[in-house]
C-alpha atoms as a PDB file:
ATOM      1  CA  UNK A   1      -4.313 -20.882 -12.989  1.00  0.00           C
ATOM      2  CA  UNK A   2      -6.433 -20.178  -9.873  1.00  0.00           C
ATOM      3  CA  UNK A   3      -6.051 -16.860  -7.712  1.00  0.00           C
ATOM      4  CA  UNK A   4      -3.637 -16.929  -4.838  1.00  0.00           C
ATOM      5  CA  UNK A   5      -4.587 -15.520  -1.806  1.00  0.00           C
ATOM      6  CA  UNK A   6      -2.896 -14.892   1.125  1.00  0.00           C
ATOM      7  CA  UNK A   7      -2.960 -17.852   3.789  1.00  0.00           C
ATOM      8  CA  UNK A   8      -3.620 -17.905   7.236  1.00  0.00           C
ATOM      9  CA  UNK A   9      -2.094 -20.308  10.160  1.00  0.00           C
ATOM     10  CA  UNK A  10      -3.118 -23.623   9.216  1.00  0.00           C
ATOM     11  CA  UNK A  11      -3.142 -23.232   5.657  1.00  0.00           C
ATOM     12  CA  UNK A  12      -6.682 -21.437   5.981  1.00  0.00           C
ATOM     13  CA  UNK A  13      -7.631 -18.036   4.370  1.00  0.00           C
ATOM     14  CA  UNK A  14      -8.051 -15.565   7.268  1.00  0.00           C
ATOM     15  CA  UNK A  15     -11.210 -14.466   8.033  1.00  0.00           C
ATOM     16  CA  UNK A  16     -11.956 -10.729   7.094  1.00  0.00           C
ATOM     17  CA  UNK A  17     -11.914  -8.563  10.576  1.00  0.00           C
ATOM     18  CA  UNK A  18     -15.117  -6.493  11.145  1.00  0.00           C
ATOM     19  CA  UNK A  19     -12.897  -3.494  10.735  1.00  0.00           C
ATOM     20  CA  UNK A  20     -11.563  -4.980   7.157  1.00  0.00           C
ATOM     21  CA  UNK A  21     -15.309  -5.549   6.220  1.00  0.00           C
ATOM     22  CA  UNK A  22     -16.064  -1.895   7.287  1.00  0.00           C
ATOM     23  CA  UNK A  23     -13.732  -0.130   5.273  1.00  0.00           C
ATOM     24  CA  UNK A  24     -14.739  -2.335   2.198  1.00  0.00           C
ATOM     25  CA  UNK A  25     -18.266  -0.757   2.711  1.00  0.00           C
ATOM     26  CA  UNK A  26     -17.695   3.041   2.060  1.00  0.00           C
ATOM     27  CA  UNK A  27     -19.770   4.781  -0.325  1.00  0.00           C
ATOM     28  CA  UNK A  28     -18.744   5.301  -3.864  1.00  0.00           C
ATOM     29  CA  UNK A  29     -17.876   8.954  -2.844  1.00  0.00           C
ATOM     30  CA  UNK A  30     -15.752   8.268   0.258  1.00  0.00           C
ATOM     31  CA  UNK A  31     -13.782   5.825  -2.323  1.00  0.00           C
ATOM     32  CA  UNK A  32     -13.476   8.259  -4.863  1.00  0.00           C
ATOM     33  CA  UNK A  33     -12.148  10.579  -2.247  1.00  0.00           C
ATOM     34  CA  UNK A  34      -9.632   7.925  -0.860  1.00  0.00           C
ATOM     35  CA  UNK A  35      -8.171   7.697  -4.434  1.00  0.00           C
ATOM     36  CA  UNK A  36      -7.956  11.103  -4.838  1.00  0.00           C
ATOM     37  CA  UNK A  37      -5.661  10.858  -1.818  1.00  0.00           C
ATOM     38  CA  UNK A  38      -3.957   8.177  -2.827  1.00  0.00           C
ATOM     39  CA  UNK A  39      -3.554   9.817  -6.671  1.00  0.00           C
ATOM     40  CA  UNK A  40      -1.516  12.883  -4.601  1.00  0.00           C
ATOM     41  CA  UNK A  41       0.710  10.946  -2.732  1.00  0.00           C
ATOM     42  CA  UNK A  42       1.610   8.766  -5.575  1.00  0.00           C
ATOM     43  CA  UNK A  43       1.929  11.810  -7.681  1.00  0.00           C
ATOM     44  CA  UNK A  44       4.586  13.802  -5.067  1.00  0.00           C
ATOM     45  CA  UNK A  45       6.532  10.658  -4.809  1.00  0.00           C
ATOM     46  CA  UNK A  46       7.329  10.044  -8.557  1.00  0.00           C
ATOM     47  CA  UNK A  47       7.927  13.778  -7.870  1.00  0.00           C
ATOM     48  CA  UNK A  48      10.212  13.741  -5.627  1.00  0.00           C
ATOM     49  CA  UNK A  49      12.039  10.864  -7.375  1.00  0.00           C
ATOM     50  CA  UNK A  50      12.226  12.893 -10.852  1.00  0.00           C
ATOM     51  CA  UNK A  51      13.578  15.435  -8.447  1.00  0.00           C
ATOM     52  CA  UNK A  52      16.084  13.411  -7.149  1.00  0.00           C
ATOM     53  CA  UNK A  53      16.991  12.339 -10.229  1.00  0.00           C
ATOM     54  CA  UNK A  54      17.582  15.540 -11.256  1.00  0.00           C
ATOM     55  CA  UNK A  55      19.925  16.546  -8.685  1.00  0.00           C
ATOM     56  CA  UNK A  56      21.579  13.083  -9.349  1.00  0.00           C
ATOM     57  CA  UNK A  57      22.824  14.839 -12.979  1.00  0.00           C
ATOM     58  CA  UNK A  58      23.267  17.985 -11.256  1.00  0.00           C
ATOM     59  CA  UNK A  59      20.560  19.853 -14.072  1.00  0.00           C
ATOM     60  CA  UNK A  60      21.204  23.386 -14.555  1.00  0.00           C
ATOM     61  CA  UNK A  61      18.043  25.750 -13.036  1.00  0.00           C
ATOM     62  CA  UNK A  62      16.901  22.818 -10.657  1.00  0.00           C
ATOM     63  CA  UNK A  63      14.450  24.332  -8.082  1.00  0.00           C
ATOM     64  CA  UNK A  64      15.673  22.627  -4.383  1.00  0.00           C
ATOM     65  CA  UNK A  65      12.912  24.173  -2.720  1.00  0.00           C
ATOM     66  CA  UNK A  66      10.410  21.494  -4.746  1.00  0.00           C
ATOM     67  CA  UNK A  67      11.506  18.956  -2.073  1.00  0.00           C
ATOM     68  CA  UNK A  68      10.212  20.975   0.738  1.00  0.00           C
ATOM     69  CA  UNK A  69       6.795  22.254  -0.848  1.00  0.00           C
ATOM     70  CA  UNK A  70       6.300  18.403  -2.319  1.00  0.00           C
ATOM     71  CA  UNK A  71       7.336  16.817   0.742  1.00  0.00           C
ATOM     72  CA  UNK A  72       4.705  19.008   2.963  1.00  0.00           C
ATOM     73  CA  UNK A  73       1.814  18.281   0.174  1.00  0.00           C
ATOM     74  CA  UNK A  74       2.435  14.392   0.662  1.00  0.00           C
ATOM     75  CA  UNK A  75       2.045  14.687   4.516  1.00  0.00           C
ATOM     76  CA  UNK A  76      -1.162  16.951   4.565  1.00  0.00           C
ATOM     77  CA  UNK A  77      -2.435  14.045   2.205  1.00  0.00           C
ATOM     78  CA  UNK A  78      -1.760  11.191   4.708  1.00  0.00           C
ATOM     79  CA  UNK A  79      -2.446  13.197   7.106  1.00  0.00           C
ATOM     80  CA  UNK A  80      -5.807  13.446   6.101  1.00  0.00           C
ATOM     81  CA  UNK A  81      -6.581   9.985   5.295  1.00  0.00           C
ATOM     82  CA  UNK A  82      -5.309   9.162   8.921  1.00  0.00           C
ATOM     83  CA  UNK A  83      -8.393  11.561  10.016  1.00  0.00           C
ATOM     84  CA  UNK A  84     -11.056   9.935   7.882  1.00  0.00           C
ATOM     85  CA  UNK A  85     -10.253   6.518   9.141  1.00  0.00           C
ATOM     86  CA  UNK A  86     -10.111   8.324  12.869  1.00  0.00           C
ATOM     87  CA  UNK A  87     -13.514   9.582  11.984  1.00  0.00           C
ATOM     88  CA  UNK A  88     -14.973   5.534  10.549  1.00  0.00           C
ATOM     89  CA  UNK A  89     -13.378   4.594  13.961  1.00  0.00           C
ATOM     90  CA  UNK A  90     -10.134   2.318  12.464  1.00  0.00           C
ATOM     91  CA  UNK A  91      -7.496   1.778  15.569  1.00  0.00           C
ATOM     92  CA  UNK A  92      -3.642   2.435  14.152  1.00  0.00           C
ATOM     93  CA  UNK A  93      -2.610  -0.867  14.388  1.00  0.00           C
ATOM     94  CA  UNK A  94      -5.725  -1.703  11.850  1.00  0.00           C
ATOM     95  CA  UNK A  95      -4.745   0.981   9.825  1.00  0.00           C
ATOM     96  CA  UNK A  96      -1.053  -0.526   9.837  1.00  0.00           C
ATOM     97  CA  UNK A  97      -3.034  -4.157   8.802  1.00  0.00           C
ATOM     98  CA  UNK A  98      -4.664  -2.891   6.563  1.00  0.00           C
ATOM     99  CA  UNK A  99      -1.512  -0.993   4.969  1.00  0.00           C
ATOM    100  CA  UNK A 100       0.219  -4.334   5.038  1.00  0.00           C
ATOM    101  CA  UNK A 101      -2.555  -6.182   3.756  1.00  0.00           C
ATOM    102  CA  UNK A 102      -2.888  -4.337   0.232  1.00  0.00           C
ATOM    103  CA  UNK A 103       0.722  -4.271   0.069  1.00  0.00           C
ATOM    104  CA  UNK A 104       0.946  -8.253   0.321  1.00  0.00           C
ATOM    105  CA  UNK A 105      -2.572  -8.330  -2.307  1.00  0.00           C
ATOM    106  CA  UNK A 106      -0.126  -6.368  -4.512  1.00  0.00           C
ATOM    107  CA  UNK A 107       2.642  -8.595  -4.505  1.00  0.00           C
ATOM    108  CA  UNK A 108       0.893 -11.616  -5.000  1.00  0.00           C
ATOM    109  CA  UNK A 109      -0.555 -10.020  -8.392  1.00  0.00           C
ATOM    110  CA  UNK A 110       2.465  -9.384  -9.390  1.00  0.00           C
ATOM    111  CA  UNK A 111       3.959 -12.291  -8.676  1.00  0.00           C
ATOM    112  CA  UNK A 112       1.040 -14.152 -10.336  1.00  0.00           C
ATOM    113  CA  UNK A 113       1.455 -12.177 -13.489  1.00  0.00           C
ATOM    114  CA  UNK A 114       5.382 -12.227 -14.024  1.00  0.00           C
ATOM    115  CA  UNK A 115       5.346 -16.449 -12.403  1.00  0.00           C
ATOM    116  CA  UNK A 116       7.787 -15.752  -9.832  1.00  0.00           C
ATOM    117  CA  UNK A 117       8.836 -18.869  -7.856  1.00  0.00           C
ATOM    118  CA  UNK A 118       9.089 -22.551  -8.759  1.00  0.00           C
ATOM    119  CA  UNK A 119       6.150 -24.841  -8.217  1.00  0.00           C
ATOM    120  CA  UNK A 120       6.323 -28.175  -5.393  1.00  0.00           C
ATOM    121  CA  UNK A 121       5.902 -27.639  -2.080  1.00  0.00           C
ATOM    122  CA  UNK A 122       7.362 -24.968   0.332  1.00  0.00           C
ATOM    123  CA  UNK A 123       8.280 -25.225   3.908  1.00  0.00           C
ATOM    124  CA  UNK A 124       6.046 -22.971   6.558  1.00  0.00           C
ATOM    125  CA  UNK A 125       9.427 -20.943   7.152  1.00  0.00           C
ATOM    126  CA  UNK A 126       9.833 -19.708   3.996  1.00  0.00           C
ATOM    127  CA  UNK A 127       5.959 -19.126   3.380  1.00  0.00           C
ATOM    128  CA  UNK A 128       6.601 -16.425   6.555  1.00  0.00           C
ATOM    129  CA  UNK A 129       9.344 -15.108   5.306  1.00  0.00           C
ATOM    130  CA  UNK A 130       8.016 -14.592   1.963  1.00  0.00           C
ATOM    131  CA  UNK A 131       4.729 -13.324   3.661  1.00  0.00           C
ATOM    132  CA  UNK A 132       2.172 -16.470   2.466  1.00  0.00           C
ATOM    133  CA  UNK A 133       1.324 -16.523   6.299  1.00  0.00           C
ATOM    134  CA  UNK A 134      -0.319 -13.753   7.826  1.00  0.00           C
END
């Protein structure tokens, strides 16, 4: 089964914006480093859920002031990565394209992997809605 990609108006693939193509170019460090951020706020989020959870059963000795210190620690992180892409020069509404973008990449994966929708063809409307058309 080929790769789907996201589509474009027209039924093209998009082409990649100079800022896409820019970020795509960091240095194996600056990646690593971008993981590492991304690692941390994954890691305070599953966190935070677990603590959630707990407070869900109502858990003898839960500590409430987790949320708080966890909470903080996830904002520093994006807070950060908001700075490095300040400092390679990426506008907020790129940033917010981007953000969008690798979410989308990620459903499609998914989607591929676990076949998610029927085969035949699809009207433009729903391709939007189900975000096929960028």
């Amino acid at each position: 089964m080929p790769e789907r990609r996201l589509i474009g108006p027209g039924g093209m693939i998009p082409a990649q914006p100079h800022w896409w193509r820019s970020c795509r170019q960091m240095t194996l460090e600056e990646q690593a480093f971008d993981q590492e951020i991304e690692d941390v706020v994954i890691a305070g989020k599953r966190a935070l859920l677990k603590l959630r959870m707990q407070r869900a059963v109502e858990m003898p000795g839960m500590k409430t002031h987790m949320f708080k210190k966890i909470r903080k620690q996830i904002a520093r992180a994006l807070s950060l990565r908001r700075q490095r892409e300040i400092a390679r020069g990426i506008t907020q509404e790129q940033s917010r394209r981007m953000r969008r973008r690798k979410r989308l990449e990620l459903k499609v994966k998914y989607e591929d992997a676990y076949g998610g929708e029927r085969k035949g063809p699809k009207s433009r409307r729903w391709l939007r809605r189900m975000g096929r058309i960028v």
